[in-house]
Every structure is written in structure tokens, then in C-alpha cells.
Protein backbone atom coordinates (compact mmCIF):
# COMPACT_ATOMS: atom_id res chain seq x y z
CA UNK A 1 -40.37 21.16 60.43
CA UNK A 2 -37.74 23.63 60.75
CA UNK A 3 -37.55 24.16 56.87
CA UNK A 4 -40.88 25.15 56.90
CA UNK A 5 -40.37 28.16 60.01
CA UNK A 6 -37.18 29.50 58.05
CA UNK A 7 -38.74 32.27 56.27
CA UNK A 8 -40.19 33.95 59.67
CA UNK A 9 -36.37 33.25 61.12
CA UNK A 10 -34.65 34.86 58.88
CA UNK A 11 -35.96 38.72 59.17
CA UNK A 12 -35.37 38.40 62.72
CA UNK A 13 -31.59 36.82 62.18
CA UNK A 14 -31.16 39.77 60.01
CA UNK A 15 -31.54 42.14 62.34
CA UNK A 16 -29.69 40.92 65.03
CA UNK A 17 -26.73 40.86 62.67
CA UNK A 18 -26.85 44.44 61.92
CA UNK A 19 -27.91 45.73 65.46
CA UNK A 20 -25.06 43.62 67.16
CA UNK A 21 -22.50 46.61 65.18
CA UNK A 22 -24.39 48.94 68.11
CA UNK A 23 -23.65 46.80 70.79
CA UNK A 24 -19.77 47.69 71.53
CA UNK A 25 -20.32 51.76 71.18
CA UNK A 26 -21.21 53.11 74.18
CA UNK A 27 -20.98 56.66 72.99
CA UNK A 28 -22.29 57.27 69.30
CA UNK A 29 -20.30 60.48 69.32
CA UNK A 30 -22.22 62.21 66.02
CA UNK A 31 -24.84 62.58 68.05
CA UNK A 32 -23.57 63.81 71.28
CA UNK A 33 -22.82 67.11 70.31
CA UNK A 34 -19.55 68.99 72.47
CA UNK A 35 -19.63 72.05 70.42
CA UNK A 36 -21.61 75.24 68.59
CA UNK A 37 -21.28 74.03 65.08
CA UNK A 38 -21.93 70.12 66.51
CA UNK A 39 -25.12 71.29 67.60
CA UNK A 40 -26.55 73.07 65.08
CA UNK A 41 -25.51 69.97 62.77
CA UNK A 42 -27.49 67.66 65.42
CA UNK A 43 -30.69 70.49 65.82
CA UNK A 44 -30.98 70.61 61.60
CA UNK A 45 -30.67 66.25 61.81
CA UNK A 46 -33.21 66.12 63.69
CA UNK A 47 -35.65 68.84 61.83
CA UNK A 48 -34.74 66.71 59.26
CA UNK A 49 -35.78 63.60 60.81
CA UNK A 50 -39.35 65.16 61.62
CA UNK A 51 -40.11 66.47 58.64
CA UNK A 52 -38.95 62.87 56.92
CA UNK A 53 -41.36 61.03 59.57
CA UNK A 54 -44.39 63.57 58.80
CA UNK A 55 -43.97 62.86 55.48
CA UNK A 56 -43.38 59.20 55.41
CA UNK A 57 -46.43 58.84 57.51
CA UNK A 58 -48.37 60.80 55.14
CA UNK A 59 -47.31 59.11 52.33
CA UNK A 60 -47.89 56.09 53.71
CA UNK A 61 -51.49 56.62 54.89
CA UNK A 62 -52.96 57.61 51.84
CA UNK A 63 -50.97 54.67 49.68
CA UNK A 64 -52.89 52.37 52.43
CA UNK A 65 -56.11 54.33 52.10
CA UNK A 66 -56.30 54.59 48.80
CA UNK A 67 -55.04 50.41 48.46
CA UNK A 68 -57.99 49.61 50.42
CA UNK A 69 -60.57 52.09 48.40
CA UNK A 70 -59.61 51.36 44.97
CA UNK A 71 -58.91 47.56 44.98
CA UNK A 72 -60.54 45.16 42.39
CA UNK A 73 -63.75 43.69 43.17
CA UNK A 74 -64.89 40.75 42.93
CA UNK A 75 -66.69 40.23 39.59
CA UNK A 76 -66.21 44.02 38.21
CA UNK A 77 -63.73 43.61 35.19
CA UNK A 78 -64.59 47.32 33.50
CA UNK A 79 -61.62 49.38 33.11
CA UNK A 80 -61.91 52.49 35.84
CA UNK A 81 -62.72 55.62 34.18
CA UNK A 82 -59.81 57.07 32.56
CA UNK A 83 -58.73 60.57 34.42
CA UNK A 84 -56.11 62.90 32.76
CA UNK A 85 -54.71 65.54 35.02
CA UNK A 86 -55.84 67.34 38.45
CA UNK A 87 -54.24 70.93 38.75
CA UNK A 88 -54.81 71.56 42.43
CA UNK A 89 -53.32 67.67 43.13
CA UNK A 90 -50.57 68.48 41.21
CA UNK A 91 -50.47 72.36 43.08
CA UNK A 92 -50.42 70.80 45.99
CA UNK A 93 -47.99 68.16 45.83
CA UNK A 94 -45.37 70.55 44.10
CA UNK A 95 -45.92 73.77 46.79
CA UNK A 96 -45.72 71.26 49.80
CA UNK A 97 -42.80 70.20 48.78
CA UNK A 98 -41.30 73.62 48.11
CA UNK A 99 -42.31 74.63 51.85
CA UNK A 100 -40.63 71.74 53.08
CA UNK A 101 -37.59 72.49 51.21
CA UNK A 102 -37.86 76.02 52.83
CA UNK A 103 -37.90 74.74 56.31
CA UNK A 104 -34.89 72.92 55.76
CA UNK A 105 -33.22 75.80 53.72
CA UNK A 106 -33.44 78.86 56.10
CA UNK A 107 -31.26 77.25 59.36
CA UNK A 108 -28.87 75.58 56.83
CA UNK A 109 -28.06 78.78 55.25
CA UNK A 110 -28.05 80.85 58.21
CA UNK A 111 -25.89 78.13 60.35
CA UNK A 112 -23.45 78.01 57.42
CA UNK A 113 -22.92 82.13 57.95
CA UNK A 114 -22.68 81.74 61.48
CA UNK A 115 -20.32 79.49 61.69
CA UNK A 116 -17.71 80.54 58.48
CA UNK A 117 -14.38 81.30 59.79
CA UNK A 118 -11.64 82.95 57.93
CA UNK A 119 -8.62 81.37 57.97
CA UNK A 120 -6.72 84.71 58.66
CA UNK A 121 -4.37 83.49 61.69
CA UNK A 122 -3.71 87.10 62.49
CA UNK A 123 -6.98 87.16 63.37
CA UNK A 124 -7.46 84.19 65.62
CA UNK A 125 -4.15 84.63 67.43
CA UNK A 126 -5.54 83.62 70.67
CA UNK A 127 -6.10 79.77 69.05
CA UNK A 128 -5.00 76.65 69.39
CA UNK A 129 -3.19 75.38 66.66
CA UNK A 130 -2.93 71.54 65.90
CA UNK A 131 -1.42 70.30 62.85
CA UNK A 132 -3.07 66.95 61.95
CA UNK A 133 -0.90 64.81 59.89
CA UNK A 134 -2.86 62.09 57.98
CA UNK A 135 -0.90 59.04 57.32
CA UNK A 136 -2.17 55.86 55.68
CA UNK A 137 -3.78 53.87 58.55
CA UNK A 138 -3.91 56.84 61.31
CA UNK A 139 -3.34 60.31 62.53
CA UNK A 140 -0.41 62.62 64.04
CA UNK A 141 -1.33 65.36 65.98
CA UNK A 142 1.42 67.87 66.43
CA UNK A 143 0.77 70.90 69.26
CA UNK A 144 2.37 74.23 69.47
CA UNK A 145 3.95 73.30 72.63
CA UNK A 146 5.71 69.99 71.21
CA UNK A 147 3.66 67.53 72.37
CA UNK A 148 2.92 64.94 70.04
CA UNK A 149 -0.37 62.26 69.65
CA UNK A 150 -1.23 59.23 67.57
CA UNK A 151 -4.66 58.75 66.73
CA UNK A 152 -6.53 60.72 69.56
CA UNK A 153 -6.70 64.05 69.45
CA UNK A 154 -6.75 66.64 72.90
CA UNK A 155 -7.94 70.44 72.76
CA UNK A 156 -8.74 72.47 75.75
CA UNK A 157 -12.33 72.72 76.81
CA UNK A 158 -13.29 76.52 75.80
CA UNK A 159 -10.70 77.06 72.80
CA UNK A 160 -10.90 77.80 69.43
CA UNK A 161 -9.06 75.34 67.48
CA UNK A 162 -7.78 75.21 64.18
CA UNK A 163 -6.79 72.34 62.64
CA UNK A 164 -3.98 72.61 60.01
CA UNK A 165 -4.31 69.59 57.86
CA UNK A 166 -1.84 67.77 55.64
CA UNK A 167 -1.32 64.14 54.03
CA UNK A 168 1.35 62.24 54.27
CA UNK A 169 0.32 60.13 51.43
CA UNK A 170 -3.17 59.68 50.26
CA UNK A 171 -5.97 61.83 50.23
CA UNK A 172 -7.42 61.78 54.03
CA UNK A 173 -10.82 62.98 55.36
CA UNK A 174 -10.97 64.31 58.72
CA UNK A 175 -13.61 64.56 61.26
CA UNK A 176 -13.82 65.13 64.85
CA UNK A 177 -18.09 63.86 65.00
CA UNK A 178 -18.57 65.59 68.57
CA UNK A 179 -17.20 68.67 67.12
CA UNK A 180 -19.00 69.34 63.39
CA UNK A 181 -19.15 68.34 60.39
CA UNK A 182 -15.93 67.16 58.25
């Protein structure tokens, strides 16, 4: 009997196993914004995120309406009539596109403006400066003052920080995901 129940088991075993990786975090820090840049990244995710649902819900309507309107029936076993081409389908589904693309362009651009920083020091002299040491399996923060941290970093609410980053051996990525983008 339980052989035969297996299929409609496993779906939902599935997904236990990859929601019980969100069960430890209690903060999902990427989107929990602390700073400027951290919040623009999370306001364009989640334009993003609308303009994928619109679209996926569109998309998804008219495959369902057009499943149910254009299936076989029963006994007809002609060949549709053949269509080549429709320029204002093919308009349309090129421009809307474009628009969306548009959407999504303007506050990426203009966020990326806003937020460039030159790395002249002489001009941020009123910064905090951390040098972030990758090493193989974790991270050295050395301060200006001589204080020294392993793996967790600590800046000053209301800085500017600059982050001066080196390797110690292998290529390292960093990224603070409360603070922006890597």
C-alpha cells in the first residue's frame, strides 16, 4: 500500500529538504538592507521580482487559455490551417519586452552613478579604513587603530568605510550582504 502513495510523498519530502536550509537563519541579511547602496540593490530586486511575476502570470494564462482553446477534438483529424507570420504579434511581443527592459534599465543605471566612489583617499579622509585580509577558510580585519578581527567585521554606524582588500592566497570574493553588492 505504501508503494503505491510514494509518488504523492515524494514532492512533499522534497520540499521539506530544501526549506529545512531556512530554518536555522533567523536573519537573511541580503534582504535586510543597513545601508544606501543595500537598499537600492533590495528596491531594484524587488522591481525585478514584479515585473518577473506580471510576466510569468501572463505567460502563463494565455499558454492555459490557449491549451484549453486549441486542443484536439474528438474525431477531427484535419491538420489546422497552416498560418505563416503575424506582424503586430510579433510587434508586440518584441516592444513589450523592450519596455520592460527599460524599466529595469533606468534605476540600474542611475543607482550605479549614484553610488560610484573614487578611490581617491585624499578625498575621503574623514573614512574608516579596514583592510580585509582574505585567507583560505576566513577573514582578517585589520583597523586603523590596531584592533584586529577574525571573521566578523565592525564599522561604526554613520561612517563611510572603505574596505582595502588583499589575498593571502587564493582569489577571495567579498561581501558584506546588509551593506551592497560584492
Amino acid at each position: 500500500m505504501f508503494k503505491n502513495h510514494m509518488w504523492r510523498l515524494t514532492p512533499v519530502m522534497l520540499m521539506l529538504v530544501f526549506l529545512s536550509g531556512c530554518l536555522g537563519e533567523e536573519n537573511l541579511t541580503a534582504l535586510d538592507p543597513k545601508g544606501e547602496a543595500a537598499q537600492w540593490i533590495y528596491d531594484n530586486m524587488i522591481i525585478s521580482l514584479i515585473i518577473m511575476t506580471f510576466v510569468s502570470i501572463v505567460v502563463f494564462a494565455i499558454f492555459f487559455i490557449i491549451v484549453v482553446k486549441f486542443r484536439r477534438k474528438e474525431g477531427d483529424d484535419e491538420l489546422p490551417k497552416q498560418v505563416h507570420g503575424n506582424t503586430a504579434m510579433e510587434i508586440t511581443w518584441t516592444v513589450i519586452p523592450v519596455i520592460l527592459l527599460i524599466i529595469l534599465f533606468i534605476p540600474t543605471v542611475t543607482g550605479t552613478f549614484e553610488f560610484h566612489v573614487d578611490a581617491d583617499p585624499a578625498e575621503h579622509e574623514d573614512s574608516v579604513y579596514i583592510n580585509v585580509t582574505g585567507h583560505q577558510y576566513w577573514w582578517q580585519f585589520d583597523y586603523e587603530e590596531g584592533f584586529t578581527a577574525g571573521q566578523e567585521v565592525y564599522i561604526p554606524v554613520g561612517e563611510r568605510v572603505i574596505f582595502e582588500l588583499n589575498a593571502e592566497d587564493v582569489i577571495h570574493s567579498f561581501w558584506v550582504p546588509a551593506l551592497g553588492g560584492k
